[in-house]
PDB file of N, CA and C in Angstrom:
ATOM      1  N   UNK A   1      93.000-120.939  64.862  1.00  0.00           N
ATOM      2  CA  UNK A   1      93.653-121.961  64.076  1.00  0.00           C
ATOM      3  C   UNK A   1      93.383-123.310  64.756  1.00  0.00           C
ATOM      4  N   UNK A   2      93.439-124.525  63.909  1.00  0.00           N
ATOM      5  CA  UNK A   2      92.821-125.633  64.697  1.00  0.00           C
ATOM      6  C   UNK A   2      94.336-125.965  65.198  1.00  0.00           C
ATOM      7  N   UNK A   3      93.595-127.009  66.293  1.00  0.00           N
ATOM      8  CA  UNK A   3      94.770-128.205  66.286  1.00  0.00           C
ATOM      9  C   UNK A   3      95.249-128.882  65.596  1.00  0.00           C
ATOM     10  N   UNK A   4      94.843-129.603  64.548  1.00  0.00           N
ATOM     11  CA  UNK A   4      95.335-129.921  63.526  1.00  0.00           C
ATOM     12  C   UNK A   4      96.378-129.287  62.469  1.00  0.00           C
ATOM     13  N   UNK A   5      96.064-127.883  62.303  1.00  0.00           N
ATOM     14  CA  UNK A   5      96.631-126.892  61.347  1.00  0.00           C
ATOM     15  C   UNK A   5      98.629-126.648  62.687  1.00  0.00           C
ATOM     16  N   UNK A   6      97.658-126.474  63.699  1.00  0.00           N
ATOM     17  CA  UNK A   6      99.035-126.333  64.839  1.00  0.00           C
ATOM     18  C   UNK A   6      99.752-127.392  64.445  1.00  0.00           C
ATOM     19  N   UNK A   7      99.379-129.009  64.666  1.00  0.00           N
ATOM     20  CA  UNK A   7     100.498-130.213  64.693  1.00  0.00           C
ATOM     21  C   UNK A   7     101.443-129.981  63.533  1.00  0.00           C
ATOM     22  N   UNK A   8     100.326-129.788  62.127  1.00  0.00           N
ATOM     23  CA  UNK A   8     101.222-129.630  60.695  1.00  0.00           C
ATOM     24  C   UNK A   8     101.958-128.911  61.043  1.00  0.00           C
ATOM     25  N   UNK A   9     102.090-127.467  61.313  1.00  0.00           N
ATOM     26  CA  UNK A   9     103.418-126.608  61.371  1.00  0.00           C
ATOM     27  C   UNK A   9     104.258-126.881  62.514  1.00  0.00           C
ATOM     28  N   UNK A  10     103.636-127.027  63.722  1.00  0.00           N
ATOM     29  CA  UNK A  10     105.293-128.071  64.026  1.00  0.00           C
ATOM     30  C   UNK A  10     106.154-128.775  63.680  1.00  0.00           C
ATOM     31  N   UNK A  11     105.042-130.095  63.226  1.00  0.00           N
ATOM     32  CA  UNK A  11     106.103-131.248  62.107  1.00  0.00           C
ATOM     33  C   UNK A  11     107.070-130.309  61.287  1.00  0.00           C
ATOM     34  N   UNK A  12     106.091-129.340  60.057  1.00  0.00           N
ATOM     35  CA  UNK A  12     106.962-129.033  58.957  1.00  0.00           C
ATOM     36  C   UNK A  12     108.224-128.362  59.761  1.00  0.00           C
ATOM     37  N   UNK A  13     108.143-127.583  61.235  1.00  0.00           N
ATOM     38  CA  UNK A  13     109.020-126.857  61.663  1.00  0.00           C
ATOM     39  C   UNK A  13     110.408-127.889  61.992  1.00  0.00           C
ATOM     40  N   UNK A  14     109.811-128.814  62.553  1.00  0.00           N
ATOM     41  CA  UNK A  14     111.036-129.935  63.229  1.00  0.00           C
ATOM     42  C   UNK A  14     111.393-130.834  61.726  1.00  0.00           C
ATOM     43  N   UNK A  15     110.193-130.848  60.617  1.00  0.00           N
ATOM     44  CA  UNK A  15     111.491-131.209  59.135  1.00  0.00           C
ATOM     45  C   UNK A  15     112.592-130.356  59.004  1.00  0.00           C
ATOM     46  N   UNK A  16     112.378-129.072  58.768  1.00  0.00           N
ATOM     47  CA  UNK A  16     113.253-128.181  58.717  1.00  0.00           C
ATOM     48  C   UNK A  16     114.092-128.399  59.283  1.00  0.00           C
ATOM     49  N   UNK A  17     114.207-128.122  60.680  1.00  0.00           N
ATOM     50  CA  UNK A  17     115.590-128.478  61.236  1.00  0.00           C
ATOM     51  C   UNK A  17     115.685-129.861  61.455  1.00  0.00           C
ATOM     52  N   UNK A  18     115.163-131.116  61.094  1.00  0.00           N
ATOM     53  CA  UNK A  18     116.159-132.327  60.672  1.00  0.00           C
ATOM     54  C   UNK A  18     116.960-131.992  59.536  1.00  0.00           C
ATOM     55  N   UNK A  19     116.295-131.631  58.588  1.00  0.00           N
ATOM     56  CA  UNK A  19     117.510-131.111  57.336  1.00  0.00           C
ATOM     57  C   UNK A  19     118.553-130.170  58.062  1.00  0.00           C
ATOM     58  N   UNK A  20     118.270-129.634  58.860  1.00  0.00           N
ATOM     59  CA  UNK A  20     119.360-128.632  58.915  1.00  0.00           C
ATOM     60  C   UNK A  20     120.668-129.532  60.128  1.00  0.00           C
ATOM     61  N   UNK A  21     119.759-130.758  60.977  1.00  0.00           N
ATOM     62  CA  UNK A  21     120.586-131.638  61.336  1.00  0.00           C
ATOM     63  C   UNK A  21     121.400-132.589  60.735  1.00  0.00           C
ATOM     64  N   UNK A  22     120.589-132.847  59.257  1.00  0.00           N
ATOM     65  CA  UNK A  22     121.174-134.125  58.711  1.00  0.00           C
ATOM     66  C   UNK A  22     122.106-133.052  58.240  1.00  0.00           C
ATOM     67  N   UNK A  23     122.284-131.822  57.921  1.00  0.00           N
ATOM     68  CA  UNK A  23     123.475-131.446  56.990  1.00  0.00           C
ATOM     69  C   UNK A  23     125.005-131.625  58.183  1.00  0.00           C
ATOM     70  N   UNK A  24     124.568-131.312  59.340  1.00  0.00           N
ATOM     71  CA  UNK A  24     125.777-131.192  59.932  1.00  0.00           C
ATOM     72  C   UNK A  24     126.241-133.203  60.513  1.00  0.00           C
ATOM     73  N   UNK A  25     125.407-134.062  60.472  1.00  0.00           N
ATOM     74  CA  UNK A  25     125.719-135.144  60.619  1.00  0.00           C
ATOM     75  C   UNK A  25     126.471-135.507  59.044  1.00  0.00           C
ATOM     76  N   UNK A  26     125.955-135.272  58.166  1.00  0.00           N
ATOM     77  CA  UNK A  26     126.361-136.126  57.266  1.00  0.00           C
ATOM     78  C   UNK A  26     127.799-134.782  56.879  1.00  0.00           C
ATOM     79  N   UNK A  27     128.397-134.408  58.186  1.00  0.00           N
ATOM     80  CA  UNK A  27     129.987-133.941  57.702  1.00  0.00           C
ATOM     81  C   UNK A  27     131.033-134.530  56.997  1.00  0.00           C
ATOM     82  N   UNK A  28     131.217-135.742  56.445  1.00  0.00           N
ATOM     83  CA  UNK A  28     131.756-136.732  56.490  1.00  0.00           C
ATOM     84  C   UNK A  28     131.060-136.952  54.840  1.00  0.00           C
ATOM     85  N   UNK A  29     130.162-136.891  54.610  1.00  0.00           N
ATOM     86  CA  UNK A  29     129.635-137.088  53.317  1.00  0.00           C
ATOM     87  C   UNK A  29     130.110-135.999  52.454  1.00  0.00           C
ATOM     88  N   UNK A  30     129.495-136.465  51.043  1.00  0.00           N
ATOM     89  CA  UNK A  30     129.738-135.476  49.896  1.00  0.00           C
ATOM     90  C   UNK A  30     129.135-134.149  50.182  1.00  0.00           C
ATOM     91  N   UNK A  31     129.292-132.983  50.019  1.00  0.00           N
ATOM     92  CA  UNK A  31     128.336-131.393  49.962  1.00  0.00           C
ATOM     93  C   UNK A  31     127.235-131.588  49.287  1.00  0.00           C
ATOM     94  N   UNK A  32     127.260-132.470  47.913  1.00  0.00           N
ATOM     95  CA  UNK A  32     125.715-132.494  47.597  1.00  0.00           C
ATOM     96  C   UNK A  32     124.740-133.299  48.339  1.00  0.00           C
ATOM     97  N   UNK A  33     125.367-134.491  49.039  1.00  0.00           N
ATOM     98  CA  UNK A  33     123.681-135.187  49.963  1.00  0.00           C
ATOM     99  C   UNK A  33     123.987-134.293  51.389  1.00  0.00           C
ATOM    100  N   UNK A  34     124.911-133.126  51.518  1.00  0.00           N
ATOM    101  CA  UNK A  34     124.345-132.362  52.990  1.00  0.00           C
ATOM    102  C   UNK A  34     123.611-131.068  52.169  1.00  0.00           C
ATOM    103  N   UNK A  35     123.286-130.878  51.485  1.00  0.00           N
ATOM    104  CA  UNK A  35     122.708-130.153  50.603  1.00  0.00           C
ATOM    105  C   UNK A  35     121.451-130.424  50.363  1.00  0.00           C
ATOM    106  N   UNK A  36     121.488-131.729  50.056  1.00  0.00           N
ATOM    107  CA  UNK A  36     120.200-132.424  49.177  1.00  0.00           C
ATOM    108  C   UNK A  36     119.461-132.795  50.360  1.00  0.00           C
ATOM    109  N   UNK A  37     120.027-133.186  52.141  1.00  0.00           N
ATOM    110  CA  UNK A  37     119.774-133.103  53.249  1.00  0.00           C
ATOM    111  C   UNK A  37     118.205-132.036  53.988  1.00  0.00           C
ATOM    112  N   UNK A  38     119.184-130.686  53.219  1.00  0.00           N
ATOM    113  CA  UNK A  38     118.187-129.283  53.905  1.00  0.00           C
ATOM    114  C   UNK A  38     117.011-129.116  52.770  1.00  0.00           C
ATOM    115  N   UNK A  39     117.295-129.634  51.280  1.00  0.00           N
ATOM    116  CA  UNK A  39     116.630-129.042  50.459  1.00  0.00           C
ATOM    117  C   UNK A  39     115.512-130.221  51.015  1.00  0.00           C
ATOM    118  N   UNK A  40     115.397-131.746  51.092  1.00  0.00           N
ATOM    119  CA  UNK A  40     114.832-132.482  51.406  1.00  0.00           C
ATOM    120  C   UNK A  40     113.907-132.011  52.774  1.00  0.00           C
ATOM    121  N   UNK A  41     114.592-131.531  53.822  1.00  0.00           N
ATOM    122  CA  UNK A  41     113.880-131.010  54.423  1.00  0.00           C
ATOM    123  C   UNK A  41     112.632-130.209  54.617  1.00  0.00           C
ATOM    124  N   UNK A  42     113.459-129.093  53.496  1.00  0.00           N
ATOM    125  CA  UNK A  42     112.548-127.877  53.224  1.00  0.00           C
ATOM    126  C   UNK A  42     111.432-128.289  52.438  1.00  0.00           C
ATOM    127  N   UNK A  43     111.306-129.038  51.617  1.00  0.00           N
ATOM    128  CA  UNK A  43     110.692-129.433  50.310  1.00  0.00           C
ATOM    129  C   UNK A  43     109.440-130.263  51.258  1.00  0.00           C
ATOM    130  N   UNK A  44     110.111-131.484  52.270  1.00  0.00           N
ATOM    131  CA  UNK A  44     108.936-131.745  52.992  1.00  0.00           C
ATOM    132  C   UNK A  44     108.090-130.990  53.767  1.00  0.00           C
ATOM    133  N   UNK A  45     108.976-130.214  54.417  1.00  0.00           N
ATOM    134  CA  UNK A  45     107.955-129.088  55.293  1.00  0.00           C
ATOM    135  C   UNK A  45     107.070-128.172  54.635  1.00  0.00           C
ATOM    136  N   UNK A  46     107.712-127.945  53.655  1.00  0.00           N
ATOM    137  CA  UNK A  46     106.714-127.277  52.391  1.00  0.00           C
ATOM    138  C   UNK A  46     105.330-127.757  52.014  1.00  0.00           C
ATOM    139  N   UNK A  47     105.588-129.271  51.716  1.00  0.00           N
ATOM    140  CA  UNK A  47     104.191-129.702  51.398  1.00  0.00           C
ATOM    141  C   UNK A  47     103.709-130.020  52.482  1.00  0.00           C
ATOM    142  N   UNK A  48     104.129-130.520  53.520  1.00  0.00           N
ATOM    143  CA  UNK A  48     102.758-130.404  54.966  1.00  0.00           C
ATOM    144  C   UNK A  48     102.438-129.253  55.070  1.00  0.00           C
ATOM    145  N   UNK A  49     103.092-127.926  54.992  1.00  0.00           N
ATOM    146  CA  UNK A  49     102.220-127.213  55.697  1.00  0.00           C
ATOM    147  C   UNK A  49     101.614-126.449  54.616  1.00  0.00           C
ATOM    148  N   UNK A  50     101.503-126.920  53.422  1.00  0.00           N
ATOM    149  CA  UNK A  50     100.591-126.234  52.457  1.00  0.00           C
ATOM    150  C   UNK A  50      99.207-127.084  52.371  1.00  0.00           C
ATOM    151  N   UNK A  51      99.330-127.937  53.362  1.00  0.00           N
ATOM    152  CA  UNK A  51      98.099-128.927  53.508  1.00  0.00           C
ATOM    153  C   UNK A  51      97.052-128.540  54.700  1.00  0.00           C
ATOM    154  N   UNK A  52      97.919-127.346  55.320  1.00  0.00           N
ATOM    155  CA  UNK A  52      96.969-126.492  56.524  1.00  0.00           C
ATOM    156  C   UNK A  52      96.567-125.392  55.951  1.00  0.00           C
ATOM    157  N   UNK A  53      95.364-124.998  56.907  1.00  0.00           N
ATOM    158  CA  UNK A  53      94.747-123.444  56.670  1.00  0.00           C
ATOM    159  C   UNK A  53      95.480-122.305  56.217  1.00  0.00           C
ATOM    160  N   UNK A  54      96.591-121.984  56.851  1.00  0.00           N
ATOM    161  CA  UNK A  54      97.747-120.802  56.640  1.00  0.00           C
ATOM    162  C   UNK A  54      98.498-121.455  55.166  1.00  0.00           C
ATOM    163  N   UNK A  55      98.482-122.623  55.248  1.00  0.00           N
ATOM    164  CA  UNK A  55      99.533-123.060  53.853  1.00  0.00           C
ATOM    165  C   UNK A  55      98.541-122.690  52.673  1.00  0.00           C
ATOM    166  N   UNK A  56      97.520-123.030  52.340  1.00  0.00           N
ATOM    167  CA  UNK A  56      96.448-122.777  51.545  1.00  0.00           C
ATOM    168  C   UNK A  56      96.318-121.211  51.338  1.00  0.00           C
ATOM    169  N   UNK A  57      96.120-120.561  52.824  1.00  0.00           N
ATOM    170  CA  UNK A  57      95.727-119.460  52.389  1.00  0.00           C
ATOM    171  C   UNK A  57      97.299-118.788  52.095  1.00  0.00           C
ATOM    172  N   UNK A  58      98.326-118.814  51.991  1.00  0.00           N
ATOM    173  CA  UNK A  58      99.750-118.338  51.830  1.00  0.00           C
ATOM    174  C   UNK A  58      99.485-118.582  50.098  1.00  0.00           C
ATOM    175  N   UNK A  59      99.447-119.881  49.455  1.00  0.00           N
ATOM    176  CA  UNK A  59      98.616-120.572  48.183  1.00  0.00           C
ATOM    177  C   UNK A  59      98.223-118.890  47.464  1.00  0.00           C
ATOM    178  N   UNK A  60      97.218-119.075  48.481  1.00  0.00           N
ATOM    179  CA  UNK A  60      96.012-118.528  47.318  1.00  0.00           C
ATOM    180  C   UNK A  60      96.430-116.952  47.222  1.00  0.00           C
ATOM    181  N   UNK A  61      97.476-116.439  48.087  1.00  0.00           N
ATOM    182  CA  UNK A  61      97.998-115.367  48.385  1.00  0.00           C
ATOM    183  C   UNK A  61      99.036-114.403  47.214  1.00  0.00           C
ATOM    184  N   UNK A  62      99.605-115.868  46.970  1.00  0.00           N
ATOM    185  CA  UNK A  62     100.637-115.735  46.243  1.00  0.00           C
ATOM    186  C   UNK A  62     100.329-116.111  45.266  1.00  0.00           C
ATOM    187  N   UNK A  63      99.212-116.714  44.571  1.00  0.00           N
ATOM    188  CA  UNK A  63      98.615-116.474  43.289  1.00  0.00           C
ATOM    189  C   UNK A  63      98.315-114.659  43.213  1.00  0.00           C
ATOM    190  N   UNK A  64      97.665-114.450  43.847  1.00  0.00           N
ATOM    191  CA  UNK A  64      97.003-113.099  43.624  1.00  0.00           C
ATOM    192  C   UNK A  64      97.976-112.215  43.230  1.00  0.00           C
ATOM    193  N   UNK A  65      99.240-112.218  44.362  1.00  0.00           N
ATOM    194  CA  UNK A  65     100.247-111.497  43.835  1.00  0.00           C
ATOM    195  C   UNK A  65     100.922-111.947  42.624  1.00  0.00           C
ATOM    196  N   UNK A  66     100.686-112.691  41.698  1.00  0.00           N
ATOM    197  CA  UNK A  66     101.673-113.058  40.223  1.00  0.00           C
ATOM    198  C   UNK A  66     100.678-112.232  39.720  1.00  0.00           C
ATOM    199  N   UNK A  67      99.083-112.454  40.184  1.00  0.00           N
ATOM    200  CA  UNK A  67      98.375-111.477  39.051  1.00  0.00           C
ATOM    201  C   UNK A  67      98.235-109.834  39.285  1.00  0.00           C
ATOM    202  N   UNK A  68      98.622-109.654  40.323  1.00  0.00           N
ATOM    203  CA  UNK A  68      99.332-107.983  40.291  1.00  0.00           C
ATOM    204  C   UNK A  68     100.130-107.660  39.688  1.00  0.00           C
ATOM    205  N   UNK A  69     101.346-108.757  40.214  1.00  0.00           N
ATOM    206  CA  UNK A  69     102.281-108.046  39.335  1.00  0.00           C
ATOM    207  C   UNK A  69     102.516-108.039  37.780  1.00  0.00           C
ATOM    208  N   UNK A  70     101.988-109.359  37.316  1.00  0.00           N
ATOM    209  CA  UNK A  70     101.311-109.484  35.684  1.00  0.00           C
ATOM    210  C   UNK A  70     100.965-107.752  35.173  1.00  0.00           C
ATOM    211  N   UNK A  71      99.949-107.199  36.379  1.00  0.00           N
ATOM    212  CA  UNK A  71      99.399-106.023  35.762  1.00  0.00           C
ATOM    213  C   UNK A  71      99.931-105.006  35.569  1.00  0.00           C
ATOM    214  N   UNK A  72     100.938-104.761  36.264  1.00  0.00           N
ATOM    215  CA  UNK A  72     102.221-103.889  36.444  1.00  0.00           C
ATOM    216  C   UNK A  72     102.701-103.262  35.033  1.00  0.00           C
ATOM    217  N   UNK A  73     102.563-102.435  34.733  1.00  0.00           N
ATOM    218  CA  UNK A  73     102.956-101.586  33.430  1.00  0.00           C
ATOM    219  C   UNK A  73     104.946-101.542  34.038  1.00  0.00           C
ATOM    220  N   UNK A  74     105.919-101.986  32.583  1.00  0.00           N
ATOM    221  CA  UNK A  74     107.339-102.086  33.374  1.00  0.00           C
ATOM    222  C   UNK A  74     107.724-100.861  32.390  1.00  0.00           C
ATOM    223  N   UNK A  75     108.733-100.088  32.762  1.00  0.00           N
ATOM    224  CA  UNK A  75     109.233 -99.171  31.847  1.00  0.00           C
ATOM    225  C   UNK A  75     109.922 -99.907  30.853  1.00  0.00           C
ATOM    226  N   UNK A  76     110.084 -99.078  29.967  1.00  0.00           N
ATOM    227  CA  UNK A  76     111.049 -99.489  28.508  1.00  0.00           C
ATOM    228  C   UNK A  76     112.636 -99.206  28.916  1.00  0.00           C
ATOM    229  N   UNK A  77     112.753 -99.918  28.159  1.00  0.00           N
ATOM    230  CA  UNK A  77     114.898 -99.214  28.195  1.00  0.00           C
ATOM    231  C   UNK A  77     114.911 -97.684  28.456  1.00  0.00           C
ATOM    232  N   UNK A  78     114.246 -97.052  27.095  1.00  0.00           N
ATOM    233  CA  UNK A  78     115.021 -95.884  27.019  1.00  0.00           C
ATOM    234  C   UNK A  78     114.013 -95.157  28.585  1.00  0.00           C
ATOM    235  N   UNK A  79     112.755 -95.051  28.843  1.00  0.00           N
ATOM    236  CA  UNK A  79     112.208 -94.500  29.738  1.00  0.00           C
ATOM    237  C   UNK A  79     113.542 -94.569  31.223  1.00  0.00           C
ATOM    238  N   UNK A  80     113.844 -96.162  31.247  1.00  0.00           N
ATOM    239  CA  UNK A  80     114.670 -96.370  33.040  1.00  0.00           C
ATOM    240  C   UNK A  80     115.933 -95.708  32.127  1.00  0.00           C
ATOM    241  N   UNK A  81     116.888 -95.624  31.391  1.00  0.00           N
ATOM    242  CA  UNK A  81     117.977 -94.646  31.052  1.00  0.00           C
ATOM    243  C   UNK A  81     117.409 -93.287  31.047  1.00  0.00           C
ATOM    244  N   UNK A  82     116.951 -93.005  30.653  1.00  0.00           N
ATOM    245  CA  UNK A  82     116.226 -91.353  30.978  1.00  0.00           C
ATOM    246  C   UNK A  82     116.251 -91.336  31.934  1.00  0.00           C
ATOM    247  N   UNK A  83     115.547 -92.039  33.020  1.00  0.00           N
ATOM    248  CA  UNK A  83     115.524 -91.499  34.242  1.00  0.00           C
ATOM    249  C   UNK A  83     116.523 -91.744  35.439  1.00  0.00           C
ATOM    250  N   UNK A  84     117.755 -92.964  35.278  1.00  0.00           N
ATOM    251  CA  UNK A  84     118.390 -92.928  35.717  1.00  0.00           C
ATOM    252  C   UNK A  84     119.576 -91.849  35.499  1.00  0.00           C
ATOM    253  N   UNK A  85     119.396 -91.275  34.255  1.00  0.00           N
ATOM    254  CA  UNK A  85     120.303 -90.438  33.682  1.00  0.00           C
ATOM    255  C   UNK A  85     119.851 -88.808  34.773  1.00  0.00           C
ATOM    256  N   UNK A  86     118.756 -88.947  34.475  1.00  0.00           N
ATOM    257  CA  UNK A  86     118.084 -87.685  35.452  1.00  0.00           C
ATOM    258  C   UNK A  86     118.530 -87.560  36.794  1.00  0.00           C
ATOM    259  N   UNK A  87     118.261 -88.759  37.632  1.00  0.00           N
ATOM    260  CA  UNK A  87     118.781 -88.734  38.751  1.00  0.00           C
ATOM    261  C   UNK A  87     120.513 -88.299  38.645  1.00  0.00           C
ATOM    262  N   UNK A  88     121.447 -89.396  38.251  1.00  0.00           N
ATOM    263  CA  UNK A  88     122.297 -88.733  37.986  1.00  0.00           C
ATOM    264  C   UNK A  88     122.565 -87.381  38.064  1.00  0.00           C
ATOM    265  N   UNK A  89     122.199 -86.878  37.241  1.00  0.00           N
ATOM    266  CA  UNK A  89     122.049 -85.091  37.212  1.00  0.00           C
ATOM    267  C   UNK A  89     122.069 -84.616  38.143  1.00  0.00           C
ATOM    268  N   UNK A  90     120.622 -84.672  38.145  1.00  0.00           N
ATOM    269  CA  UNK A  90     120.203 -84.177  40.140  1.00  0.00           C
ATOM    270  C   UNK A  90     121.023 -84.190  40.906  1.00  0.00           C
ATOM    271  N   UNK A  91     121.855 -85.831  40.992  1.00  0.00           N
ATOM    272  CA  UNK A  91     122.928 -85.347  42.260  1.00  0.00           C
ATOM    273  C   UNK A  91     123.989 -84.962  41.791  1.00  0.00           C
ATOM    274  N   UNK A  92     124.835 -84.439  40.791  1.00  0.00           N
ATOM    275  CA  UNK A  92     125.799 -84.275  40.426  1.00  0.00           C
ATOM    276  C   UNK A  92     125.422 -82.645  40.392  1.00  0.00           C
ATOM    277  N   UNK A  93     124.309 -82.337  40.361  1.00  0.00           N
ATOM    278  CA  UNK A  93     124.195 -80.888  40.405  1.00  0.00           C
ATOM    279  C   UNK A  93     123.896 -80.319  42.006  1.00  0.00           C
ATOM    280  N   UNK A  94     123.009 -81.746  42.875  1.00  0.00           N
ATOM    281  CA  UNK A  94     123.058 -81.129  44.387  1.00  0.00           C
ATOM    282  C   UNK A  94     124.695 -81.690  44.962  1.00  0.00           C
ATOM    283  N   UNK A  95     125.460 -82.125  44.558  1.00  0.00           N
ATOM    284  CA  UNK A  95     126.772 -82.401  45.309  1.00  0.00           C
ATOM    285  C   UNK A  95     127.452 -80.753  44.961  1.00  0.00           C
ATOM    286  N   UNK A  96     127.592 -80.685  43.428  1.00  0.00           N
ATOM    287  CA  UNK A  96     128.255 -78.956  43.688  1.00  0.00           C
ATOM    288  C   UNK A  96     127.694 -78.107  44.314  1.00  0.00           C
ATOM    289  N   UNK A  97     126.176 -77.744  44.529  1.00  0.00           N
ATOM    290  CA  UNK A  97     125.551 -76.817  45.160  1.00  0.00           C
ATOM    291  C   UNK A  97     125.634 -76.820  46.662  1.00  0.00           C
ATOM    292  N   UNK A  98     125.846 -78.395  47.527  1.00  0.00           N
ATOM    293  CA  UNK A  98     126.552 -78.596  48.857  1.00  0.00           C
ATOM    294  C   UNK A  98     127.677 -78.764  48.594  1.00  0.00           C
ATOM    295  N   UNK A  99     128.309 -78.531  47.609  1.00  0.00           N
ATOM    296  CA  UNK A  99     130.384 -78.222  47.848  1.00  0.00           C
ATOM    297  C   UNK A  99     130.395 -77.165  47.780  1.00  0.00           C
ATOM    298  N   UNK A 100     129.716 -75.863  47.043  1.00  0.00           N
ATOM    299  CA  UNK A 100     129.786 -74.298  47.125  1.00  0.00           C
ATOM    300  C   UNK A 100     129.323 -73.828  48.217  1.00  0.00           C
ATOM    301  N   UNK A 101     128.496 -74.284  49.125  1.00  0.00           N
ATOM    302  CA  UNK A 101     127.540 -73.871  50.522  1.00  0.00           C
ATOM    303  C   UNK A 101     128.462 -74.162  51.227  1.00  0.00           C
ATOM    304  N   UNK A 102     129.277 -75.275  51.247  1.00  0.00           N
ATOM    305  CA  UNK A 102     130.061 -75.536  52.235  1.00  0.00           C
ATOM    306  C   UNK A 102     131.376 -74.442  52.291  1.00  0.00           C
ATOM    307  N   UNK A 103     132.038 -74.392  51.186  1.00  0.00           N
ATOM    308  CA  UNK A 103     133.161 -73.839  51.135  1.00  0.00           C
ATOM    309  C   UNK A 103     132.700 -71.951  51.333  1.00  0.00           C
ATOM    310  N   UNK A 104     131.558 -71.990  50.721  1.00  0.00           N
ATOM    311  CA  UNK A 104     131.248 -70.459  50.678  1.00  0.00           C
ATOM    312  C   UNK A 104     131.104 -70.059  52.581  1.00  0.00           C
ATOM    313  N   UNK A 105     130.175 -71.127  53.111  1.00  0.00           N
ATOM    314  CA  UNK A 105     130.329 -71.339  54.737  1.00  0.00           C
ATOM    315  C   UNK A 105     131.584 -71.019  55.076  1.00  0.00           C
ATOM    316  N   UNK A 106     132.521 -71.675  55.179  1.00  0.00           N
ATOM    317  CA  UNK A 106     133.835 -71.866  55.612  1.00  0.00           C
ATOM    318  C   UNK A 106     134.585 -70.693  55.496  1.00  0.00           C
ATOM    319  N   UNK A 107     134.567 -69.878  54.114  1.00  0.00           N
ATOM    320  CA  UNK A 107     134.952 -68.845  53.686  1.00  0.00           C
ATOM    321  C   UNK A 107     134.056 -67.731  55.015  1.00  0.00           C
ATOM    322  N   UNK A 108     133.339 -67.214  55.050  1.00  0.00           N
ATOM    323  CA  UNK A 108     132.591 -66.590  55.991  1.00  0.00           C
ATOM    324  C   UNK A 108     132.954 -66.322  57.403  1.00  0.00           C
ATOM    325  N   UNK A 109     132.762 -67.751  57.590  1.00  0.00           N
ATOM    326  CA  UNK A 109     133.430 -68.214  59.314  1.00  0.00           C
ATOM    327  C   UNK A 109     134.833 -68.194  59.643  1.00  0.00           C
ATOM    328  N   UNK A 110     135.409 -68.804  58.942  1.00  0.00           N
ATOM    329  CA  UNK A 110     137.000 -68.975  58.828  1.00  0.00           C
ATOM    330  C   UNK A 110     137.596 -67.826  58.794  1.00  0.00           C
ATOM    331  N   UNK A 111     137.559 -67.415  57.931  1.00  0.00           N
ATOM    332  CA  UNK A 111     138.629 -66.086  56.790  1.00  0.00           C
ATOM    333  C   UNK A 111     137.636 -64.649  57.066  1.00  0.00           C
ATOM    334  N   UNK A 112     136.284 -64.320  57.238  1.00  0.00           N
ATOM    335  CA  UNK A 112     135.868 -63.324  57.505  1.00  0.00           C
ATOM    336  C   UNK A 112     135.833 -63.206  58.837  1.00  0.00           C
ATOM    337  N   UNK A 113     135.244 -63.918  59.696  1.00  0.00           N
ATOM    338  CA  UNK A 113     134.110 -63.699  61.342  1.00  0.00           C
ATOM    339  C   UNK A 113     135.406 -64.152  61.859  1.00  0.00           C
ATOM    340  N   UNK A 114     136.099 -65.091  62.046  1.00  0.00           N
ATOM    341  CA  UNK A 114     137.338 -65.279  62.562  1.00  0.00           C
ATOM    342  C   UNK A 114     138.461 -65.129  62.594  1.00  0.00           C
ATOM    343  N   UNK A 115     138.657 -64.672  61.163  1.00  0.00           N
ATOM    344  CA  UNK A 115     140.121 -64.077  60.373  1.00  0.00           C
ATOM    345  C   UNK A 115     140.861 -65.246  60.764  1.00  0.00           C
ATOM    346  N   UNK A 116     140.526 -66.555  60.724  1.00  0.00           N
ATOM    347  CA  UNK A 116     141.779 -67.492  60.550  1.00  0.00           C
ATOM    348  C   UNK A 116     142.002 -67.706  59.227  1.00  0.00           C
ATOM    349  N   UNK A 117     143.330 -67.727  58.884  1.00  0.00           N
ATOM    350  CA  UNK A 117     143.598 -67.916  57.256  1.00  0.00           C
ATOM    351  C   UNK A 117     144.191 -69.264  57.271  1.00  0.00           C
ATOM    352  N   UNK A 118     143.847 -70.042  56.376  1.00  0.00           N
ATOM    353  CA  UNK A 118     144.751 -71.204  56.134  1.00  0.00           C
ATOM    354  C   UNK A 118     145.802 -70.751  55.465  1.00  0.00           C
ATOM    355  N   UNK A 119     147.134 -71.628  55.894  1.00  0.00           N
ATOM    356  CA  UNK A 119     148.251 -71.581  55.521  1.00  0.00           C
ATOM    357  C   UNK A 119     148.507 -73.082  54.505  1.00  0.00           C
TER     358      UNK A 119
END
């Protein structure tokens, strides 16, 4: 990485936390300019360091990913209710099958192999 690309992300790093200084100086002010403080911050550090190598290539990164996910086939209503309905099932049918294992366990150990009876 150059030197140059280094200075930018320092700066943008030390914008950042001036916004995050001006919010706690301007205590005394309204919530929206200690607000408008960090967003100002962020917003500058944003565009310097999209003016370096890593900012560009972050850019061109995150284009690529809108066009993945563009490609992304999404389920329909009824497909994600079907299948959330399924799951459902599933565990409502593995919770009784580990509440009968358990108790059928207990029964075994307890009341047969140990002969303790609950009272």
């Amino acid at each position: 990485m150059a030197a140059t690309d280094i200075f930018k992300l320092v700066v943008s790093a030390a914008l950042v936390a001036g916004g995050i200084v001006g919010y706690y100086l301007l205590a005394d002010s309204a919530l929206v300019l200690r607000i408008l403080a960090v967003v100002a911050g962020i917003a500058a550090a944003s565009g310097l360091a999209a003016t370096s190598t890593p900012g560009r290539e972050f850019f061109v990164f995150s284009q690529e990913a809108v066009v993945e996910v563009k490609k992304v086939v999404w389920p329909t209503r009824k497909e994600t209710v079907q299948t959330t309905a399924t799951v459902f099932a599933f565990v409502v049918v593995m919770a009784l099958f580990l509440w009968v294992s358990d108790k059928t366990l207990e029964w075994i150990l307890y009341d047969l192999i140990h002969g303790w009876k609950k009272t």
